[in-house]
C-alpha atoms as a PDB file:
ATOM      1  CA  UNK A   1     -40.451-125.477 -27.334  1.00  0.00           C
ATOM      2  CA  UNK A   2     -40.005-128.888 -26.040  1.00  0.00           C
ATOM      3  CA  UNK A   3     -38.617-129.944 -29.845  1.00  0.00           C
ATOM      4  CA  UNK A   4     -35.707-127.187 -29.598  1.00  0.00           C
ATOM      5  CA  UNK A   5     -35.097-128.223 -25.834  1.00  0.00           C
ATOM      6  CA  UNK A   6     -35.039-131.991 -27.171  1.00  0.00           C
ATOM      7  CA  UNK A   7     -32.575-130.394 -29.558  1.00  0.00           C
ATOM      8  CA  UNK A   8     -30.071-128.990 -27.548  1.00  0.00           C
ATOM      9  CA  UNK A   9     -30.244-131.472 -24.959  1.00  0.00           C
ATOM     10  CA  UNK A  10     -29.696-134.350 -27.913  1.00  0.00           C
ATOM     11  CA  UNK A  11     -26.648-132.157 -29.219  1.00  0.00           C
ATOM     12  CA  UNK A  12     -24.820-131.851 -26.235  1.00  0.00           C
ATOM     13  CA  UNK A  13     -25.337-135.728 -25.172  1.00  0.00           C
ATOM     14  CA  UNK A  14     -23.144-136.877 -28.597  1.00  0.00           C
ATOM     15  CA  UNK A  15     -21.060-134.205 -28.819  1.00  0.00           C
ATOM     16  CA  UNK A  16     -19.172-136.567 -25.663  1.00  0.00           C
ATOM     17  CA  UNK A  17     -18.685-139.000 -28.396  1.00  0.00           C
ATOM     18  CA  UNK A  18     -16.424-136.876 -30.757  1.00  0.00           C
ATOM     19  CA  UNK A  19     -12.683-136.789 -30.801  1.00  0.00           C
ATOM     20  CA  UNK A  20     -10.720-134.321 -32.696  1.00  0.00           C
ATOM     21  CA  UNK A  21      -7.139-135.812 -31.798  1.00  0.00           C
ATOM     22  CA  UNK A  22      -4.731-136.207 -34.929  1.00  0.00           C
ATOM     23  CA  UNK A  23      -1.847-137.982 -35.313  1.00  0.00           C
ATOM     24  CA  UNK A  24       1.100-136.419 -33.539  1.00  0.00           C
ATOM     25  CA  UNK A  25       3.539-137.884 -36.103  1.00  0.00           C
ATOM     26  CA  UNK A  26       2.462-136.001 -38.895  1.00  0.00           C
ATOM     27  CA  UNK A  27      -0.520-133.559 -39.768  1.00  0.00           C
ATOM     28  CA  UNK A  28      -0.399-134.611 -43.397  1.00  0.00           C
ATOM     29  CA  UNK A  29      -1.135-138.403 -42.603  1.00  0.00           C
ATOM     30  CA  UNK A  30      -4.046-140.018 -43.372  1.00  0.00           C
ATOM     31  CA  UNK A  31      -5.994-139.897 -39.771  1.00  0.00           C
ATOM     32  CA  UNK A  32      -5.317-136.093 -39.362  1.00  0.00           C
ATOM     33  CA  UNK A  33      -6.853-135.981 -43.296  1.00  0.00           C
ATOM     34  CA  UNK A  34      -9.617-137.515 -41.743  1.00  0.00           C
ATOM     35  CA  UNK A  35     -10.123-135.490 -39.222  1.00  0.00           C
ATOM     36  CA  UNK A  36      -9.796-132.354 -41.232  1.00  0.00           C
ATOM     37  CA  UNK A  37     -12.340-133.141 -44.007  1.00  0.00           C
ATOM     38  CA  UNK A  38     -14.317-134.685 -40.904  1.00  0.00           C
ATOM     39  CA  UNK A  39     -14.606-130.791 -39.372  1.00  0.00           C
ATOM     40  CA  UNK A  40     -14.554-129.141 -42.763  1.00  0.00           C
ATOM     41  CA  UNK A  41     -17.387-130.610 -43.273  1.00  0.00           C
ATOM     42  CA  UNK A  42     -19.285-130.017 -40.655  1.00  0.00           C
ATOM     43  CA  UNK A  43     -18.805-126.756 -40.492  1.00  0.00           C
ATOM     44  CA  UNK A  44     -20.378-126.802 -44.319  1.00  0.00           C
ATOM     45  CA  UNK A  45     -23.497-129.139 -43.688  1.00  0.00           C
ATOM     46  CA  UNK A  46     -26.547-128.607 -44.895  1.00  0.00           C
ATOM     47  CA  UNK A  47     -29.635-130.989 -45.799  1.00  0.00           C
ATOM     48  CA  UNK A  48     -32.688-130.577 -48.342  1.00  0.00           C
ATOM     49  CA  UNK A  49     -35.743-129.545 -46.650  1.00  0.00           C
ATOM     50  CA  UNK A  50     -39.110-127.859 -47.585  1.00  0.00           C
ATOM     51  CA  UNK A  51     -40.488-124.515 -46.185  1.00  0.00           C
ATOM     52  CA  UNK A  52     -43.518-123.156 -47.716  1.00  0.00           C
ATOM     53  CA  UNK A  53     -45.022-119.907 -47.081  1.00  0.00           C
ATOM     54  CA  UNK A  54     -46.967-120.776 -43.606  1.00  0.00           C
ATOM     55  CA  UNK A  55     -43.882-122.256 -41.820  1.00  0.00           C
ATOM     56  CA  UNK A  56     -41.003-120.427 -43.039  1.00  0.00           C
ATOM     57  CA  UNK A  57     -38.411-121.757 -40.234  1.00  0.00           C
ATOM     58  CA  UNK A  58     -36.755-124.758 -40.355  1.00  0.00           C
ATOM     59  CA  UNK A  59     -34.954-126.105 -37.245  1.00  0.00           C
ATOM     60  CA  UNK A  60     -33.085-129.196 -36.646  1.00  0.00           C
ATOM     61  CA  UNK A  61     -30.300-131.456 -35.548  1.00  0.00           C
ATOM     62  CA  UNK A  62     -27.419-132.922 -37.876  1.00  0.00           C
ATOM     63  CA  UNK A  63     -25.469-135.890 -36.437  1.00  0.00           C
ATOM     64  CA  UNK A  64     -22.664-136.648 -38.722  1.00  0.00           C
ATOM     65  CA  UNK A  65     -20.144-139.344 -38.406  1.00  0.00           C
ATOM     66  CA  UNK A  66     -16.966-140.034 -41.029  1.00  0.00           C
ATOM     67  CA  UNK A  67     -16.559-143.418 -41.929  1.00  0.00           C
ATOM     68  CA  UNK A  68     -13.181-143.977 -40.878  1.00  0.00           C
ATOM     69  CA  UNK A  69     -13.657-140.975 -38.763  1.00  0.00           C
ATOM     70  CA  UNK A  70     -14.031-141.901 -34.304  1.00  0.00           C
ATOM     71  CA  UNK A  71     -17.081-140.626 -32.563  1.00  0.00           C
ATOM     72  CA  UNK A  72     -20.415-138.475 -33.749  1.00  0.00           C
ATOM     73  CA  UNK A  73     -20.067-134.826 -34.635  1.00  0.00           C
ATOM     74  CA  UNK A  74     -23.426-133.389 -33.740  1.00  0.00           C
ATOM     75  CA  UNK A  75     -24.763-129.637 -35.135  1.00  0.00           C
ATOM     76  CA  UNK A  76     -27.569-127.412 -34.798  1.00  0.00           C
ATOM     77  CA  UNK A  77     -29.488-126.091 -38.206  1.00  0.00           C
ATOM     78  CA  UNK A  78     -31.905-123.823 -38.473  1.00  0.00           C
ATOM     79  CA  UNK A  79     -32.867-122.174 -41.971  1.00  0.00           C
ATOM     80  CA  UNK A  80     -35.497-119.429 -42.837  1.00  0.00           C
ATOM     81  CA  UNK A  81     -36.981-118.429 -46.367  1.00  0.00           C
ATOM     82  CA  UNK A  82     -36.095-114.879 -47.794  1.00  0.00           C
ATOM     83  CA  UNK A  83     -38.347-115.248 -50.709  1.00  0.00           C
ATOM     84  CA  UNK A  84     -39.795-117.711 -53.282  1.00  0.00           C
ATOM     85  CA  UNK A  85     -36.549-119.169 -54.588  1.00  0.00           C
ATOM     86  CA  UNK A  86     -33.977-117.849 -51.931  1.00  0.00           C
ATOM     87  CA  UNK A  87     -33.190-118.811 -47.777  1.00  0.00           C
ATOM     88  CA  UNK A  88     -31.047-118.433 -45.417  1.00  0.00           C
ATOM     89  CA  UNK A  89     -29.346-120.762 -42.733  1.00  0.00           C
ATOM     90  CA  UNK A  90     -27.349-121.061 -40.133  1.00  0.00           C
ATOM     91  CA  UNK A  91     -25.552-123.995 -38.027  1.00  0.00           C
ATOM     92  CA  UNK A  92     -23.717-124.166 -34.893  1.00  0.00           C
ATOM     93  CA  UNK A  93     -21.797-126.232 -31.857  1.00  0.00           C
ATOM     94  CA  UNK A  94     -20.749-126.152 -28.637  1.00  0.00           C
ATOM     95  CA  UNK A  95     -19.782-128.805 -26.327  1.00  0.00           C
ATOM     96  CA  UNK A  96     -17.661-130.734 -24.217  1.00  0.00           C
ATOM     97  CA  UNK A  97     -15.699-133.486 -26.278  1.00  0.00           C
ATOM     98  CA  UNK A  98     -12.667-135.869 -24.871  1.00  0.00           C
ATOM     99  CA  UNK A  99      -9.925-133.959 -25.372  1.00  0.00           C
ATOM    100  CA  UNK A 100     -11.568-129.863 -24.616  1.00  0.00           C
ATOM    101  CA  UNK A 101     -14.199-127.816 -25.773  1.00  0.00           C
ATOM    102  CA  UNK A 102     -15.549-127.841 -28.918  1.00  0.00           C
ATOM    103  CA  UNK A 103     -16.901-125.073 -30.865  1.00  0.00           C
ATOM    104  CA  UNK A 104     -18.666-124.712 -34.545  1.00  0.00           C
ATOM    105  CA  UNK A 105     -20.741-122.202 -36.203  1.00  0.00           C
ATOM    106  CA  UNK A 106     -21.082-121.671 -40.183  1.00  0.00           C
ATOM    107  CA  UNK A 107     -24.051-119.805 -42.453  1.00  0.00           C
ATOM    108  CA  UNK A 108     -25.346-120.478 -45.896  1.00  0.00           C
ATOM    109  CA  UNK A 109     -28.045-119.868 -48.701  1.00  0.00           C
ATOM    110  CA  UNK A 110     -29.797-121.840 -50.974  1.00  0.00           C
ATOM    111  CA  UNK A 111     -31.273-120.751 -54.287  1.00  0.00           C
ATOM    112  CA  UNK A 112     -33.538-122.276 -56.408  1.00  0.00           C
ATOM    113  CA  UNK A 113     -32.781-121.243 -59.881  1.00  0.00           C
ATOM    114  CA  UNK A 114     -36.230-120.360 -61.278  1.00  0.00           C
ATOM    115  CA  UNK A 115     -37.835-117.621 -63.091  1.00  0.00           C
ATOM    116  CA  UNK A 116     -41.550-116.371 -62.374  1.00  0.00           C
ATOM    117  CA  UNK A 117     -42.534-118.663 -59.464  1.00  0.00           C
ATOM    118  CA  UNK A 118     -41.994-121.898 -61.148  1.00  0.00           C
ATOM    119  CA  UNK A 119     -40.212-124.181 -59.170  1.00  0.00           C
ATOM    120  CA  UNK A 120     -37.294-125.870 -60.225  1.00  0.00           C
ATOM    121  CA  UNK A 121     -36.088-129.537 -59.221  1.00  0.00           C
ATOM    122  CA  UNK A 122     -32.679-128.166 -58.644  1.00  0.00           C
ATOM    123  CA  UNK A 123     -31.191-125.933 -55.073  1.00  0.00           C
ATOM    124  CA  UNK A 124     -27.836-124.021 -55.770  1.00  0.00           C
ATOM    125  CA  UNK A 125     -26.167-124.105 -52.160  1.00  0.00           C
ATOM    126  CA  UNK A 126     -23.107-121.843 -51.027  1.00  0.00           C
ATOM    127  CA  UNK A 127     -21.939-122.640 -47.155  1.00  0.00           C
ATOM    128  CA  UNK A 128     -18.863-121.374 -45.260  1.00  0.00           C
ATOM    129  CA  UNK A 129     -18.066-122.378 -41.327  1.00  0.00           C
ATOM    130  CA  UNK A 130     -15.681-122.256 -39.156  1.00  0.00           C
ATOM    131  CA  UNK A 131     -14.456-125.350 -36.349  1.00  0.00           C
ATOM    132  CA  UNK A 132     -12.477-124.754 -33.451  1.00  0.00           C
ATOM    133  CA  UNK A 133     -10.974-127.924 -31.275  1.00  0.00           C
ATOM    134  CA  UNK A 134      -9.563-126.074 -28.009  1.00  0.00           C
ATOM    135  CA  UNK A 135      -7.682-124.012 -29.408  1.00  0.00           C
ATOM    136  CA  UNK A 136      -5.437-127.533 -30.823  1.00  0.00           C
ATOM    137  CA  UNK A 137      -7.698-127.693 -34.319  1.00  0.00           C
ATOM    138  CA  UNK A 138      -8.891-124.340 -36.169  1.00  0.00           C
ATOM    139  CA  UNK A 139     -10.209-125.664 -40.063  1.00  0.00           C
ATOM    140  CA  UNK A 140     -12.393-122.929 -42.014  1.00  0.00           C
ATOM    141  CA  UNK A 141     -14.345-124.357 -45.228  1.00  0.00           C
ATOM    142  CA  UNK A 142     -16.073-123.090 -47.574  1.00  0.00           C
ATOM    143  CA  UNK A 143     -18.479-125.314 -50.155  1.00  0.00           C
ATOM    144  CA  UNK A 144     -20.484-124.891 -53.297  1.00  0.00           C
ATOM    145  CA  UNK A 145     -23.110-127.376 -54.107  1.00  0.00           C
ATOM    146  CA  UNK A 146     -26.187-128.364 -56.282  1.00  0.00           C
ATOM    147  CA  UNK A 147     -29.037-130.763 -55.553  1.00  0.00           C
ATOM    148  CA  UNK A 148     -31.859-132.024 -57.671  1.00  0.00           C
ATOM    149  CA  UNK A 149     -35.039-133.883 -56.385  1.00  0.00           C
ATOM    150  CA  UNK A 150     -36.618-136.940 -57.412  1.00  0.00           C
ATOM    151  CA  UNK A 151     -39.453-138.795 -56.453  1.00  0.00           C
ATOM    152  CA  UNK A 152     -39.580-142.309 -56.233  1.00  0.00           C
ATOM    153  CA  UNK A 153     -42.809-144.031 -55.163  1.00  0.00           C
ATOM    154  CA  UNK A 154     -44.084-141.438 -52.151  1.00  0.00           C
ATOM    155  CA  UNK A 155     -40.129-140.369 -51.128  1.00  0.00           C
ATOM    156  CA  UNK A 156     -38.286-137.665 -52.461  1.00  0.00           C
ATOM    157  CA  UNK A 157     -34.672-138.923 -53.250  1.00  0.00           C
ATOM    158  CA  UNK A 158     -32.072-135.974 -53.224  1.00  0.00           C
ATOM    159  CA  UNK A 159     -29.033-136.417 -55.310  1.00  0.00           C
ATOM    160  CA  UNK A 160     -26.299-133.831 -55.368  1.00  0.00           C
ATOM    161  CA  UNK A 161     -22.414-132.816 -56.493  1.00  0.00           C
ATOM    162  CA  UNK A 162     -20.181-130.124 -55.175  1.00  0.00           C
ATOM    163  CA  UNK A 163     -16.655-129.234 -53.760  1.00  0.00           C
ATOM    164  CA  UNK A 164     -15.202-128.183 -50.482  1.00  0.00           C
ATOM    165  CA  UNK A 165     -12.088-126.083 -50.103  1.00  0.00           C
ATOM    166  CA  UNK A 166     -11.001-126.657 -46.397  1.00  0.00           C
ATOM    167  CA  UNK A 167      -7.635-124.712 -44.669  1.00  0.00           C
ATOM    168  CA  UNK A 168      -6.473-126.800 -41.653  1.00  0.00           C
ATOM    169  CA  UNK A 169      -4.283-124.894 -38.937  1.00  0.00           C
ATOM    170  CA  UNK A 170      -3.606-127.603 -35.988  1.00  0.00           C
ATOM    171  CA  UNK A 171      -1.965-125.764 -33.278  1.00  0.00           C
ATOM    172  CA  UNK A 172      -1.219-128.674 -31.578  1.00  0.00           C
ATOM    173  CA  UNK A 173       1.356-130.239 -34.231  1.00  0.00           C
ATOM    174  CA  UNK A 174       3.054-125.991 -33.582  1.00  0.00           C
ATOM    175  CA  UNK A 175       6.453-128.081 -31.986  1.00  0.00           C
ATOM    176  CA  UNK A 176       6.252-131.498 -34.170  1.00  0.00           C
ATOM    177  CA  UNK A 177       7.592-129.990 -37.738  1.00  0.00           C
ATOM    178  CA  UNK A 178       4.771-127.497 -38.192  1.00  0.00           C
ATOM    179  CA  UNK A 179       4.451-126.524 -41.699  1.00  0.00           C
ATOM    180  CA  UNK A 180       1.400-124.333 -41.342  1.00  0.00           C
ATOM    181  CA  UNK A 181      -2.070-124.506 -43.068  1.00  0.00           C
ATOM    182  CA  UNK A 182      -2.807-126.992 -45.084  1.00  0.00           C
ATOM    183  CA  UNK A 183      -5.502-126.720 -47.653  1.00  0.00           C
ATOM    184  CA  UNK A 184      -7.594-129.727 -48.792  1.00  0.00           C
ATOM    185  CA  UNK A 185     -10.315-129.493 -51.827  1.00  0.00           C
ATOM    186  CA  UNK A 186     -12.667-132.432 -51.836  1.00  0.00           C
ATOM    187  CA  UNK A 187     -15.080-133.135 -54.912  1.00  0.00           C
ATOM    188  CA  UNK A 188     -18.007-135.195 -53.695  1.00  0.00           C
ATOM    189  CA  UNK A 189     -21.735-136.732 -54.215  1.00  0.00           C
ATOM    190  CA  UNK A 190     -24.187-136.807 -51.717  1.00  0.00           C
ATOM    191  CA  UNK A 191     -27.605-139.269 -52.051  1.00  0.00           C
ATOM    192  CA  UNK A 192     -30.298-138.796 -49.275  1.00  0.00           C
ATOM    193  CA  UNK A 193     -34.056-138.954 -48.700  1.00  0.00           C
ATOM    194  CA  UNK A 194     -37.004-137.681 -46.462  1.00  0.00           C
ATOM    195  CA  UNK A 195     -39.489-139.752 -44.205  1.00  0.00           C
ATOM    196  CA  UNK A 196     -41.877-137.355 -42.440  1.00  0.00           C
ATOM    197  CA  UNK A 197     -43.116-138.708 -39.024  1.00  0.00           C
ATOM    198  CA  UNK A 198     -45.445-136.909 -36.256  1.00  0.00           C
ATOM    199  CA  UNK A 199     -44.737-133.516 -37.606  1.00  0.00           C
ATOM    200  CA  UNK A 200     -40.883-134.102 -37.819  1.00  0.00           C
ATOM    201  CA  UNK A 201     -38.738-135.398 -40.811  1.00  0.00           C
ATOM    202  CA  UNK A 202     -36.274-137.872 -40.860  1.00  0.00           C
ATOM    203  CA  UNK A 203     -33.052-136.933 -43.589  1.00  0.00           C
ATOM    204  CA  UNK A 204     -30.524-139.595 -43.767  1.00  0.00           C
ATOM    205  CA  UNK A 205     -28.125-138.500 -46.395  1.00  0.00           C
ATOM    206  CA  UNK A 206     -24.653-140.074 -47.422  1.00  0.00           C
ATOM    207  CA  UNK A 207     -21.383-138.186 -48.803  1.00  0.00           C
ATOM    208  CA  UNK A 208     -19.064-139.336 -51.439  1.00  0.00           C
ATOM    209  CA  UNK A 209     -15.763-138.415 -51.939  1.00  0.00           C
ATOM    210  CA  UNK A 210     -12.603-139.567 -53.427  1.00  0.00           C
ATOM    211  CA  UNK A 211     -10.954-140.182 -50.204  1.00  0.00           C
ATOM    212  CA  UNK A 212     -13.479-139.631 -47.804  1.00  0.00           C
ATOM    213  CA  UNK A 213     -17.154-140.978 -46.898  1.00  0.00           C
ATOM    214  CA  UNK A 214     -19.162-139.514 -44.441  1.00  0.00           C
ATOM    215  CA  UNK A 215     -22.945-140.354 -42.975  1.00  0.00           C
ATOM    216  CA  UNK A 216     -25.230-137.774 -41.275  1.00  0.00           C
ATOM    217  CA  UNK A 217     -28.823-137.814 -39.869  1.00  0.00           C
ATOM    218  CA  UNK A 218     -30.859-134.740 -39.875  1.00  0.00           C
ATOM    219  CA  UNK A 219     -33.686-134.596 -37.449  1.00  0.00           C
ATOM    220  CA  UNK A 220     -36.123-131.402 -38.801  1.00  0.00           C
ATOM    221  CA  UNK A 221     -39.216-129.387 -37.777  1.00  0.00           C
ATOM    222  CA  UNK A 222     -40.808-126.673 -39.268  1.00  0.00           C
ATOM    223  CA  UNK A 223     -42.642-124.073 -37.824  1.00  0.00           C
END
């Protein structure tokens, strides 16, 4: 209990760090880009973690931050296994940010492509979320991904690929030249790694795209 309070009390201490505010002149510039891919995803994220057959729940905070992005973006994860090669997950935000409330909730499986029980180094991920900025942001995303494990020395080193599909609808822009939603797909890589500590584990992970680089910092128990 005092790990999930940690949790929520964490998540709602960065979340006064994050900014959602575009660039008035245009939604298609570069910043409000940014910011789009920035929430899409969020709303998406998921990190490589372990749950065997005693502790089958997996909870834990993300902390992501864009590049070129202002401010942390902060999520709550938790993830439970179905069966052998299949689980479930489930993220979500709420908090207080500079310019209104900010909400965030999105769900997922992963799949481990195996046949009889023997494990495979590869996860098959699908993810969809949803991020709403008061009311001035609303981006849904969906993303498809695939991660294999490695093992160098005693760390695991996760290397993925996949592609989010983001639609943007910033009510805020509705009397600058509003030209609806605006759909982004971003290809990517991600890299990232595990350091257990004290019962916890550490998952730093970093995401590639063509026009967009993003950092985030898992913080996970299992129980």
């Amino acid at each position: 209990m005092k790990f999930i309070s940690f949790i929520f009390i964490l998540s709602i201490s960065i979340g006064q760090w994050t900014t959602f505010q575009m660039d008035e002149s245009s939604y298609l510039s570069k910043k409000s880009k940014t910011i789009f891919r920035t929430a899409g995803f969020a709303a998406t994220h998921n990190f490589p973690v372990e749950i065997t057959e005693k502790n089958r729940i997996a909870i834990g905070l993300s902390t992501l931050k864009g590049v070129s992005a202002n401010g942390f973006l902060p999520m709550i994860s938790g993830k439970m296994t179905v069966s052998w090669n299949l689980s479930l997950r489930g993220r979500m935000a709420a908090y207080s940010a500079e310019e209104g409330t900010v909400q965030a909730y999105g769900w997922g499986l992963s799949l481990n492509p195996s046949k009889d029980k023997e494990i495979s180094k590869w996860i098959i991920n699908m993810d969809s979320g949803k991020l709403n900025s008061n009311d001035a942001l609303i981006v849904s995303a969906i993303q498809a991904s695939a991660t294999r494990q490695y093992n160098l020395n005693k760390f695991p080193v996760y290397v993925g690929f996949g592609l989010n599909i983001l639609n943007a609808n910033p009510k805020s822009l509705l009397d600058k030249k509003y030209q609806g939603k605006k759909e982004i797909q971003t290809n990517f890589i991600n890299v990232g790694t595990k350091i257990s500590m004290d019962g916890l584990s550490l998952i730093p992970q970093l995401w590639f795209g063509s026009q967009y680089t993003m950092v985030s910092v898992n913080i996970v128990g299992t129980f």
